[in-house]
Protein backbone atom coordinates (compact mmCIF):
# COMPACT_ATOMS: atom_id res chain seq x y z
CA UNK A 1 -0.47 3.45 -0.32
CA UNK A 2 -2.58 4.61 -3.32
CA UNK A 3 -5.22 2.58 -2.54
CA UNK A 4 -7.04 5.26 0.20
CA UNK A 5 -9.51 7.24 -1.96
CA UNK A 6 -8.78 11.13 -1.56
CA UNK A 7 -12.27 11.95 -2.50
CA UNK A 8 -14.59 10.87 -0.06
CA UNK A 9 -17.32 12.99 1.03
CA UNK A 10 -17.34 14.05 4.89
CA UNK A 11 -19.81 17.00 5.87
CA UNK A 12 -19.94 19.19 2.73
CA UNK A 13 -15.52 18.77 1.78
CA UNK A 14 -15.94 16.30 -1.52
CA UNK A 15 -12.15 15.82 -1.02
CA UNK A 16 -11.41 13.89 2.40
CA UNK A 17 -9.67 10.79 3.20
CA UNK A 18 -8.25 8.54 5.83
CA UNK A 19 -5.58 7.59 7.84
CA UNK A 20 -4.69 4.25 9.40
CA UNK A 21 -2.27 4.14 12.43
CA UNK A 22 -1.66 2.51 15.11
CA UNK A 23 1.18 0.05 16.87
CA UNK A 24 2.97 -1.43 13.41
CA UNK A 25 5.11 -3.80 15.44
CA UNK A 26 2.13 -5.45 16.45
CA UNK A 27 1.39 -6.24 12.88
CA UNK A 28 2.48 -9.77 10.65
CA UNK A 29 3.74 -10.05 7.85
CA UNK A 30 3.42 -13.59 6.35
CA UNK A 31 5.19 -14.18 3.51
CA UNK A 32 3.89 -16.80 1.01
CA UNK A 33 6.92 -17.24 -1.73
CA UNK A 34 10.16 -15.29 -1.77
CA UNK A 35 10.51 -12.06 -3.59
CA UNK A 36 11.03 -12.56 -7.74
CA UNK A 37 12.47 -9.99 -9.44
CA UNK A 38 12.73 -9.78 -13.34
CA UNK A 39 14.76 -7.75 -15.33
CA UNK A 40 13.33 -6.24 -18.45
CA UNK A 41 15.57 -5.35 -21.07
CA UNK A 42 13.23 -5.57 -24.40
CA UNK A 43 10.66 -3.21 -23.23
CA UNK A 44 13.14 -0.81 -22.91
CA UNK A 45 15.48 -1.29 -24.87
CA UNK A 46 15.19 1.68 -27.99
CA UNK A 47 15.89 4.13 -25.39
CA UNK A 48 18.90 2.00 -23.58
CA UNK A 49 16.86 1.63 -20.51
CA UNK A 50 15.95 -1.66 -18.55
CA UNK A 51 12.78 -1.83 -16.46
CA UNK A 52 12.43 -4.16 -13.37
CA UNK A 53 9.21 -6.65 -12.61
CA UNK A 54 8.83 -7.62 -8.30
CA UNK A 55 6.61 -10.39 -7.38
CA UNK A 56 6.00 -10.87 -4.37
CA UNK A 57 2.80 -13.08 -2.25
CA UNK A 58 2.62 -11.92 0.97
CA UNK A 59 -0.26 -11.09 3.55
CA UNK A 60 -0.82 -8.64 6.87
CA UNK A 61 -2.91 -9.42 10.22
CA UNK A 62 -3.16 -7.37 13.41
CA UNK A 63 -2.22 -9.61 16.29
CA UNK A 64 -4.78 -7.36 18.24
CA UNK A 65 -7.08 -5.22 16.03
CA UNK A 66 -6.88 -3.25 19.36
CA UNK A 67 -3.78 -1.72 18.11
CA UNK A 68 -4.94 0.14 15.10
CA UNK A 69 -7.53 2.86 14.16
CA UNK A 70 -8.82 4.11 11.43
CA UNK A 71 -9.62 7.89 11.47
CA UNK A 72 -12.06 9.79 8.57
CA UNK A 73 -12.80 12.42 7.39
CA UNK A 74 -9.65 14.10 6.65
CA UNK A 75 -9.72 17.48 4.99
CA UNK A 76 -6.54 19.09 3.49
């Protein structure tokens, strides 16, 4: 995911981040409407290209929180 920051501060490195892992098959995944996809053709269309729109509602929960960790601090 993009959503991890890749500049947190840890020690005097401005540029850290972090990793979650842990035991994915102990993770749902509820899904809350089926996948929509739409496909854009006016967008696109002066350079004959078509673009594609996904919708999807879904959520995650840990069935034990046991099962996952989250480690800082890492430094490229």
């Amino acid at each position: 995911t993009n959503s991890i920051p890749i500049d947190q501060t840890h020690g005097t490195a401005i540029d850290a981040s972090t990793i979650i892992t842990g035991n994915f098959s102990e993770l749902v995944i509820g899904v809350r409407q089926s996948m929509r996809i739409e496909l854009l053709r006016e967008t696109y269309a002066a350079n004959y290209q078509f673009g594609f729109l996904a919708h999807l509602r879904a959520d995650v929960q840990p069935m034990h929180e046991e099962s996952f960790v989250k480690i800082s601090g890492i430094i490229p």
